[in-house]
C-alpha atoms as a PDB file:
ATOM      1  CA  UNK A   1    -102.686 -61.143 -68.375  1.00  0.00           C
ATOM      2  CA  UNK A   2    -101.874 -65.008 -69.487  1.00  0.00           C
ATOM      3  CA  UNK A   3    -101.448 -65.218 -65.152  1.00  0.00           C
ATOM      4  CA  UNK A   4    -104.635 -64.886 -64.683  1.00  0.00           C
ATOM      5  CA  UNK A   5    -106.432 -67.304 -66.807  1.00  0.00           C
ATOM      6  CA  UNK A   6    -107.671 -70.498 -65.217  1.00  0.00           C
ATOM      7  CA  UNK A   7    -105.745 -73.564 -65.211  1.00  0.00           C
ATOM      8  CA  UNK A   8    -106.229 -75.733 -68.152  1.00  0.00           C
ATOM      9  CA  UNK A   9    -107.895 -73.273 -70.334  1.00  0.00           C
ATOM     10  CA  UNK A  10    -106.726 -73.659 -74.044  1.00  0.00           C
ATOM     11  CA  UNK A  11    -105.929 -71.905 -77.311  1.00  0.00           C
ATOM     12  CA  UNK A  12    -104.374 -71.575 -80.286  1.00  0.00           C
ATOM     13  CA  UNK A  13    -101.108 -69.482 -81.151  1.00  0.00           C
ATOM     14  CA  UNK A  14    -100.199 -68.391 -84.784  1.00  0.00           C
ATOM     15  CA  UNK A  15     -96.833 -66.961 -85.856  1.00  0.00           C
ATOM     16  CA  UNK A  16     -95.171 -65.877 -88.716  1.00  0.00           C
ATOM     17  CA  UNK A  17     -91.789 -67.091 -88.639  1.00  0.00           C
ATOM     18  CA  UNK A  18     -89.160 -65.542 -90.841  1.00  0.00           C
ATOM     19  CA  UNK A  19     -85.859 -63.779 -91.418  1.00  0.00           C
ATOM     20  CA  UNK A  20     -86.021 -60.890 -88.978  1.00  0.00           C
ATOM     21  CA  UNK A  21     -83.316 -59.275 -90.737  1.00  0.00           C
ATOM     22  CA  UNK A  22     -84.970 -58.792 -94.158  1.00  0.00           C
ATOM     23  CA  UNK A  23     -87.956 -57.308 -92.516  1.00  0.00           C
ATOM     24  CA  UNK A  24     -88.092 -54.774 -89.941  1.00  0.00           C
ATOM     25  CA  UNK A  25     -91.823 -55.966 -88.866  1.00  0.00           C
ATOM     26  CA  UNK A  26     -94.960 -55.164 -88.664  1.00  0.00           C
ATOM     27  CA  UNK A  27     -95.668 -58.056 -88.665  1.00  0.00           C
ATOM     28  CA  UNK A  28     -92.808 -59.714 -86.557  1.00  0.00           C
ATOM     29  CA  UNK A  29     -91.086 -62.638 -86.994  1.00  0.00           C
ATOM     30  CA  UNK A  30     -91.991 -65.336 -84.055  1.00  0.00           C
ATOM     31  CA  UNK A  31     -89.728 -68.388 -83.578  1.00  0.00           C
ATOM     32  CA  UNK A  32     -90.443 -71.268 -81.917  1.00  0.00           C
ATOM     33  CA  UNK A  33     -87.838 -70.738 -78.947  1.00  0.00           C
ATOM     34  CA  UNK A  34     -89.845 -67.689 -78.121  1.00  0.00           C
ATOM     35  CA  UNK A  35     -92.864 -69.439 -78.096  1.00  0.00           C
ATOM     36  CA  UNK A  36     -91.222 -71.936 -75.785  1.00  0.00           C
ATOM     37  CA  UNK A  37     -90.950 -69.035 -73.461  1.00  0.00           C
ATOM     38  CA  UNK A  38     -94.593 -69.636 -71.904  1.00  0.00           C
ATOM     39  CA  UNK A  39     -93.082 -72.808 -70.376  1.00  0.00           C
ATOM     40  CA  UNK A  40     -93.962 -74.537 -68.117  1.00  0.00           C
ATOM     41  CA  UNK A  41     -96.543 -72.325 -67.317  1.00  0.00           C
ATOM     42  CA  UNK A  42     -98.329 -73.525 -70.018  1.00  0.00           C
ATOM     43  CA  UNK A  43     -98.116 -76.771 -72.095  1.00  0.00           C
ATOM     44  CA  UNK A  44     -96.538 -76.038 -75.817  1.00  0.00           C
ATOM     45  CA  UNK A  45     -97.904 -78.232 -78.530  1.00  0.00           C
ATOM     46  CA  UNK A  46     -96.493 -77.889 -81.997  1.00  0.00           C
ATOM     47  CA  UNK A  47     -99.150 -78.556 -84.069  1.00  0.00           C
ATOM     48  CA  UNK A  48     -98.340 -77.010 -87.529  1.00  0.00           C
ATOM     49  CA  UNK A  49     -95.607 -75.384 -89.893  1.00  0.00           C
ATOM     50  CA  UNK A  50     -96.311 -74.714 -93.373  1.00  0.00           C
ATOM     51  CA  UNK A  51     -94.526 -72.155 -96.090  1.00  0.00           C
ATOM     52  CA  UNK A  52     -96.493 -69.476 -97.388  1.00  0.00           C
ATOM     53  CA  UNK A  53     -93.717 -67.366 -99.211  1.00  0.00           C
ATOM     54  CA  UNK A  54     -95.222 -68.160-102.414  1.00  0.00           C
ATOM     55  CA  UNK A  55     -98.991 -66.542-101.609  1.00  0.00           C
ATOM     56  CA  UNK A  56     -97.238 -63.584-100.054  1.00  0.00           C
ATOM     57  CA  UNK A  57     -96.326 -61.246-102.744  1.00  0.00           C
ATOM     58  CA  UNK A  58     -95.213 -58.062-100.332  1.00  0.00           C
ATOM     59  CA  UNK A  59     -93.033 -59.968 -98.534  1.00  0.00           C
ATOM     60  CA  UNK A  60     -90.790 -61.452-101.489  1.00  0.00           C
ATOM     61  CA  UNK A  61     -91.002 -57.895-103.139  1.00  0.00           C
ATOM     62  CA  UNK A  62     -89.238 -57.099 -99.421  1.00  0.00           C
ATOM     63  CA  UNK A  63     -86.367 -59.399-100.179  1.00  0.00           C
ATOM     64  CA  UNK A  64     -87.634 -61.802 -97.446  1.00  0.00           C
ATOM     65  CA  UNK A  65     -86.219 -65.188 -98.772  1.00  0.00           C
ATOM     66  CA  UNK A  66     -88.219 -67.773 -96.363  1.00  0.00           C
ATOM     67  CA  UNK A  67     -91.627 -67.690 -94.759  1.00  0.00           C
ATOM     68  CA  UNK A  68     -93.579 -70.101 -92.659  1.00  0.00           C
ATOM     69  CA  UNK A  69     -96.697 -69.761 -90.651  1.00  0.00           C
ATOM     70  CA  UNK A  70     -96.441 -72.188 -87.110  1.00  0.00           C
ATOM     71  CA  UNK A  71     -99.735 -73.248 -85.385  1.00  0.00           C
ATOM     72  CA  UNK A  72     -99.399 -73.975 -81.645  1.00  0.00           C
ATOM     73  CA  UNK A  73    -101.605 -75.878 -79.116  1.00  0.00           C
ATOM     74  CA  UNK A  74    -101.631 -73.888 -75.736  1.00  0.00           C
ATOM     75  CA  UNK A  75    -102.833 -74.978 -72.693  1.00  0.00           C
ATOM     76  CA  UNK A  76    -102.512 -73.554 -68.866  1.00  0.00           C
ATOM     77  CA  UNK A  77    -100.404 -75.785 -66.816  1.00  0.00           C
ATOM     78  CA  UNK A  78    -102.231 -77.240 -63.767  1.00  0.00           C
ATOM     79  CA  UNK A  79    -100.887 -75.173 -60.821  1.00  0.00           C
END
């Protein structure tokens, strides 16, 4: 699917990034090196990475000890 989009076309990506071995997902744990993955097809931004553990109730009664949401800036590489 992300072949077929136009060059230059844009987005956002938002993961959760955390422990995959305190939580067998849904929702799955994203890191950045698999976000880095898209490259160089398309151009990876880092835009944001903040910790959310404390508003997320379910996932410290899980036993999950660290959790971040990352924001990404995507954009289709120029072919």
């Amino acid at each position: 699917m992300y072949q077929r989009l136009p060059s230059g076309c844009g987005g956002l990506l938002i993961t959760l990034e955390y422990p995959q071995e305190e939580k067998a997902g849904p929702p799955f744990s994203v890191e950045q090196a698999e976000v880095m993955l898209f490259a160089p097809a398309w151009q990876v931004e880092p835009v944001e990475r903040r910790d959310i553990l404390a508003q997320e109730p379910g996932f410290r009664a899980e036993g999950v000890s660290a959790l971040s949401t990352a924001v990404y800036r995507m954009r289709r590489a120029e072919s």
